[in-house]
Protein backbone atom coordinates (compact mmCIF):
# COMPACT_ATOMS: atom_id res chain seq x y z
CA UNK A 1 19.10 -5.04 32.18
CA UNK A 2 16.03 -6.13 34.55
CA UNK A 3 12.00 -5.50 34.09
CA UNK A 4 12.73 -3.30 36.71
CA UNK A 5 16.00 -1.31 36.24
CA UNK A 6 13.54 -0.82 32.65
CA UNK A 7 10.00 0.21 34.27
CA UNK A 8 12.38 3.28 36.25
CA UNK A 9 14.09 4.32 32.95
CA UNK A 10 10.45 4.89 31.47
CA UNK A 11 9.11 6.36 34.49
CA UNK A 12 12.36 8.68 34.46
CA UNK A 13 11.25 9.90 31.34
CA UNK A 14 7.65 10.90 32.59
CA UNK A 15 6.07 7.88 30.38
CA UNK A 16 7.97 9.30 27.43
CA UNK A 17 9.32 5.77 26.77
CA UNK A 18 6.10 4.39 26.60
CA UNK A 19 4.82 6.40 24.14
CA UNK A 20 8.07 5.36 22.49
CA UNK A 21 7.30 1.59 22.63
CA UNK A 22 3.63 2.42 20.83
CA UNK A 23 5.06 4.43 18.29
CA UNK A 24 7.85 1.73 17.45
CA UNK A 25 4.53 -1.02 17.24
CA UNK A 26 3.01 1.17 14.42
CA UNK A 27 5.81 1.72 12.67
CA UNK A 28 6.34 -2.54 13.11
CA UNK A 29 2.57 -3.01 11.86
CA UNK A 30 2.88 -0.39 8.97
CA UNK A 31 5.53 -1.74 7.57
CA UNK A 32 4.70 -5.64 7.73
CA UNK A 33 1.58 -4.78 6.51
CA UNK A 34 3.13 -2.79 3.35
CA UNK A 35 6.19 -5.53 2.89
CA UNK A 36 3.23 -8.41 2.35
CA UNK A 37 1.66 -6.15 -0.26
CA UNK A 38 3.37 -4.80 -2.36
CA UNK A 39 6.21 -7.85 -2.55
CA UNK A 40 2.72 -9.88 -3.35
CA UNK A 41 2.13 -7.09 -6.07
CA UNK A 42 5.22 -7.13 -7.79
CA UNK A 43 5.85 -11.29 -7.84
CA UNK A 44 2.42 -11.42 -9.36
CA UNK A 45 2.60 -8.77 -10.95
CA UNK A 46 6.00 -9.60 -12.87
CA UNK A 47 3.85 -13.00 -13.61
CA UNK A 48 1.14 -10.86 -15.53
CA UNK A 49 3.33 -8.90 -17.30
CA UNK A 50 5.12 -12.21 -18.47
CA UNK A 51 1.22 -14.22 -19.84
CA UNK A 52 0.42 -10.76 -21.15
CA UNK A 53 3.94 -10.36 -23.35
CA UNK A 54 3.16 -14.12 -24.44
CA UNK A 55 -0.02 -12.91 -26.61
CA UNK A 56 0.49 -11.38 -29.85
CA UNK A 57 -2.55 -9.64 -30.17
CA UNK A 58 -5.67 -8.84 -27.26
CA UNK A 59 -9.01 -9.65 -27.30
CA UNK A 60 -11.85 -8.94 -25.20
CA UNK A 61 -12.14 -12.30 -24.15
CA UNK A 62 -7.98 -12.90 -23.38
CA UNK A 63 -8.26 -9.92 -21.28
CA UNK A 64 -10.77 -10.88 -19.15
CA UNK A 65 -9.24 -14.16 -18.26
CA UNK A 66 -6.34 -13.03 -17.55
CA UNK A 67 -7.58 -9.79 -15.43
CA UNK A 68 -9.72 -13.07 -13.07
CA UNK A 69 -6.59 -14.67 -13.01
CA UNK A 70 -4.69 -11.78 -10.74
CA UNK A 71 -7.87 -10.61 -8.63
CA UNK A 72 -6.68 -7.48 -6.24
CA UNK A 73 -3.94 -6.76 -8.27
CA UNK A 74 -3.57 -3.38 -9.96
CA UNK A 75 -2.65 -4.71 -13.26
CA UNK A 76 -5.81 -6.49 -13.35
CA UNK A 77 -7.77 -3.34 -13.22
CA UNK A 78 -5.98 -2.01 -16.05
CA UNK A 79 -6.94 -4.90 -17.92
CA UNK A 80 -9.79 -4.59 -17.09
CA UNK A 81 -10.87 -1.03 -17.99
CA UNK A 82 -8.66 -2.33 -21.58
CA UNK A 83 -11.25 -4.76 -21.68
CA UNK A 84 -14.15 -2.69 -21.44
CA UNK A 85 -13.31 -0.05 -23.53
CA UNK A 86 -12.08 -2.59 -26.57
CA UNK A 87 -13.77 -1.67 -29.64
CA UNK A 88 -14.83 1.93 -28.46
CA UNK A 89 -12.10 3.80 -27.81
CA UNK A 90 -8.20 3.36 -29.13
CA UNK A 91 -5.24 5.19 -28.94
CA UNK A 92 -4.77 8.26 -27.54
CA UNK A 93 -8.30 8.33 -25.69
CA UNK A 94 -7.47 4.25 -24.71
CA UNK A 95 -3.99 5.51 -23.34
CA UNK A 96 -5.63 8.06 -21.22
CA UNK A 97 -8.36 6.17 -19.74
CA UNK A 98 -5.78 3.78 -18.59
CA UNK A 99 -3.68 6.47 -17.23
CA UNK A 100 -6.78 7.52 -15.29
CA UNK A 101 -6.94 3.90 -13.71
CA UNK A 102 -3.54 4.34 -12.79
CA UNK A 103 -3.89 7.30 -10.92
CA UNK A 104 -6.72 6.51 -9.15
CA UNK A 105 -4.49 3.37 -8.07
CA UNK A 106 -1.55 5.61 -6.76
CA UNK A 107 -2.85 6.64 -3.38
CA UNK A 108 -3.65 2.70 -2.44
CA UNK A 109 0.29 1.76 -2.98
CA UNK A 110 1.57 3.78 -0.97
CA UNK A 111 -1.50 3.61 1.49
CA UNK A 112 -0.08 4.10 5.48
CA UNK A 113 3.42 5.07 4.15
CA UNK A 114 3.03 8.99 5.40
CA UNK A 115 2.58 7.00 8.84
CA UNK A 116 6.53 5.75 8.88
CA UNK A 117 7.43 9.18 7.67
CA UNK A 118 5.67 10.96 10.26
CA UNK A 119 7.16 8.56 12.77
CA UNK A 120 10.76 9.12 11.13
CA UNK A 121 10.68 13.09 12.30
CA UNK A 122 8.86 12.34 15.71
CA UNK A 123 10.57 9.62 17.28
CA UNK A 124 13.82 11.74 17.78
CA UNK A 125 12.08 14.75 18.86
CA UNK A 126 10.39 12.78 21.44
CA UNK A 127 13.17 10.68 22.30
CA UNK A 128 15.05 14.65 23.18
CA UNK A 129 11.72 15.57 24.87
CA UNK A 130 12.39 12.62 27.28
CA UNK A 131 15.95 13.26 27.99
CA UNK A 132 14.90 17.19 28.99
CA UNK A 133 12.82 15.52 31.37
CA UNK A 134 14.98 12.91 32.51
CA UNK A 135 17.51 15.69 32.77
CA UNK A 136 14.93 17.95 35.14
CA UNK A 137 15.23 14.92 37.34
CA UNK A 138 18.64 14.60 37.98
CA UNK A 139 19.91 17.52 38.76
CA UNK A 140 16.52 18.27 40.96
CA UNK A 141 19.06 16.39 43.50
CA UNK A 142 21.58 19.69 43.67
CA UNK A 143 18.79 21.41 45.18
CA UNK A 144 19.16 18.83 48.71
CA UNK A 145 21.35 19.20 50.89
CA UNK A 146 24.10 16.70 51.00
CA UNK A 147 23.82 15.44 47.45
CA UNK A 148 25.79 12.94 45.89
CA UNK A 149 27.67 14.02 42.49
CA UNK A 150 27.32 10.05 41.25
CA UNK A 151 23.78 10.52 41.76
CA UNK A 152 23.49 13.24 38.65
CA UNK A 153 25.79 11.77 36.57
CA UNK A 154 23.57 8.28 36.78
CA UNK A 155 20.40 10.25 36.38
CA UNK A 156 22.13 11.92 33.00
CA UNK A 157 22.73 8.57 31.39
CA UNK A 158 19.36 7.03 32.25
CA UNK A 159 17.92 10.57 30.44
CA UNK A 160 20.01 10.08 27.66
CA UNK A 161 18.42 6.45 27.01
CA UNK A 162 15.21 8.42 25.88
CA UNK A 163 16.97 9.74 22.82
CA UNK A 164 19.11 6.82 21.95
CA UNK A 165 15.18 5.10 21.79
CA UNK A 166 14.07 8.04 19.85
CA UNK A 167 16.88 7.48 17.18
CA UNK A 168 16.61 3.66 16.88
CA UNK A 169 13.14 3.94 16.11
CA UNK A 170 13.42 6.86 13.43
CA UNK A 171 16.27 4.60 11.99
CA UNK A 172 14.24 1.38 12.04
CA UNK A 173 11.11 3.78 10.12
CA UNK A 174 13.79 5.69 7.80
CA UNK A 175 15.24 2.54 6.21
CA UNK A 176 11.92 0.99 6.08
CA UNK A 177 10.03 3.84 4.42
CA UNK A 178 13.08 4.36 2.00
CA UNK A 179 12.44 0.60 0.85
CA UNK A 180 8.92 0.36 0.51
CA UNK A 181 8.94 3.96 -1.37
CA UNK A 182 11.16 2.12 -3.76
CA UNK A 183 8.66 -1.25 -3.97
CA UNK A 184 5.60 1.21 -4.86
CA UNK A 185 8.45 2.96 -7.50
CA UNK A 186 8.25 -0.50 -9.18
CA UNK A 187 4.91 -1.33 -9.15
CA UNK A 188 4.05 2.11 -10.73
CA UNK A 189 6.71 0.97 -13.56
CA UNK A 190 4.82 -2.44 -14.15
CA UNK A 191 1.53 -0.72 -14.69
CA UNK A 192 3.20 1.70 -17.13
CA UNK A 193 4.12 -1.71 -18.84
CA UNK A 194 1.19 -3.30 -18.95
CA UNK A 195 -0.34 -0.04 -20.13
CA UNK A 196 1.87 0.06 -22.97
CA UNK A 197 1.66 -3.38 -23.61
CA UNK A 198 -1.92 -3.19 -23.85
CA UNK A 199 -1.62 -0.44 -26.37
CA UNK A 200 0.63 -2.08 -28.69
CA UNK A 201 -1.70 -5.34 -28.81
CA UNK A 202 -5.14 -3.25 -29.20
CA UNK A 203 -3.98 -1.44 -32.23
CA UNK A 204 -4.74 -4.53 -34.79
CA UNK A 205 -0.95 -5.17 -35.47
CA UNK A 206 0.15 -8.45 -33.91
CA UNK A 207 2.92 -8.33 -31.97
CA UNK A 208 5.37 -10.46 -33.29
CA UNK A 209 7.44 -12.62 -30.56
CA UNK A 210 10.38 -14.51 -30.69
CA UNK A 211 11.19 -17.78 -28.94
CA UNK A 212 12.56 -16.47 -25.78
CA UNK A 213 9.10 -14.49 -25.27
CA UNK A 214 10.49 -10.93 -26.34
CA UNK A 215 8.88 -9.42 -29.24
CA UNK A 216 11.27 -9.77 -32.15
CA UNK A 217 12.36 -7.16 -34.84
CA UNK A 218 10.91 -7.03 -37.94
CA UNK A 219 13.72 -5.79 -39.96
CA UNK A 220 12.22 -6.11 -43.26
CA UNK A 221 8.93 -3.96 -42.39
CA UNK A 222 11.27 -1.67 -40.70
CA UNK A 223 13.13 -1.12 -43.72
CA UNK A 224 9.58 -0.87 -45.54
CA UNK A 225 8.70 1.69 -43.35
CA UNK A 226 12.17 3.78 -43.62
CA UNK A 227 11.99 3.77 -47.27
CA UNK A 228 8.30 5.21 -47.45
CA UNK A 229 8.89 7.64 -45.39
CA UNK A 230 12.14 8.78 -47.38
């Protein structure tokens, strides 16, 4: 397949193949762009979560360091509005400050996704647009005199190539946008960890860990607990 045999398929399609190169070079940027991010987010993020499980209890101080430590990152803004409000607000009014962080956080994961999903319904509908036109074209050749059948037939599969472009690129789009919803699925999980995290070592009870860096069971309070309550 030449340069040229390629530059008549396009121009077949009254530039519609163009337009289908562009769109596929968005959808390329978009989601190269959004792969770097948010795989950056969740390997650092996953790296937070782990120094943050490590202390037993917060302090003002701890969470500060560690919130410079991960600069950009969305758990560092969490720990950082736990950070600021230590001392002045706990529990329930703590919890929903930081799930007001989070949401104001949402819109910047998935930032340029509606982009692939827009692309995703367009690129087929285009890529049928082209093959009407292409279609107009070849059998415009019935209409003089002396036609030759071979030469609508040929002009039918060179139509056709603008909707077998149109469904690559939705394909290429759909599987991409599928993945990276699922990437900004996780992140939103590791922020509901830290968040909880954050409350259960600002509530002056030390979290007890164990030696694999899980926070062990307390079986004896536990039992403490059950037989108060009963």
């Amino acid at each position: 397949m030449t340069l040229q045999y390629l530059i008549h398929l396009a121009n077949y399609s009254d530039g519609v193949l163009y337009l289908m190169v562009v769109i596929l070079t968005i959808a390329l940027a978009v989601i190269i762009d959004r792969s770097w991010y948010l795989r950056r987010t969740l390997l650092e993020g996953n790296s937070l979560v782990e120094r943050l499980g490590a202390h037993k209890e917060a302090t003002r101080a701890q969470l500060s360091a560690l919130a410079a430590t991960a600069p950009g990152l969305p758990e560092a803004v969490l720990l950082d509005v736990a950070a600021r409000h230590m001392g002045v607000t706990n529990g329930e009014q703590l919890a929903n400050r930081l799930d007001e962080a989070t949401l104001r956080l949402a819109p910047a994961l998935d930032k340029r996704l509606w982009v692939l999903d827009t692309i995703v319904t367009l690129a087929p509908l285009l890529g049928l647009f082209g093959t009407i036109v292409g279609m107009f074209h070849a059998f415009s050749v019935l209409s003089a005199p002396g036609h030759a059948p071979t030469a609508v037939t040929g002009g039918i599969a060179d139509a056709l190539v603008a909707t077998a472009s149109g469904l690559f690129v939705a394909m290429t789009g759909l599987l991409a946008f599928n993945g990276l919803n699922n990437k900004v699925r996780v992140v939103l999980h590791q922020l509901d960890i830290v968040k909880t995290m954050l409350l259960n070592r600002m509530d002056g009870a030390p979290v007890n860990i164990a030696s694999d860096g899980e926070p062990a069971v307390d079986h004896g309070a536990a039992r403490a607990r059950m037989a108060k309550s009963s």
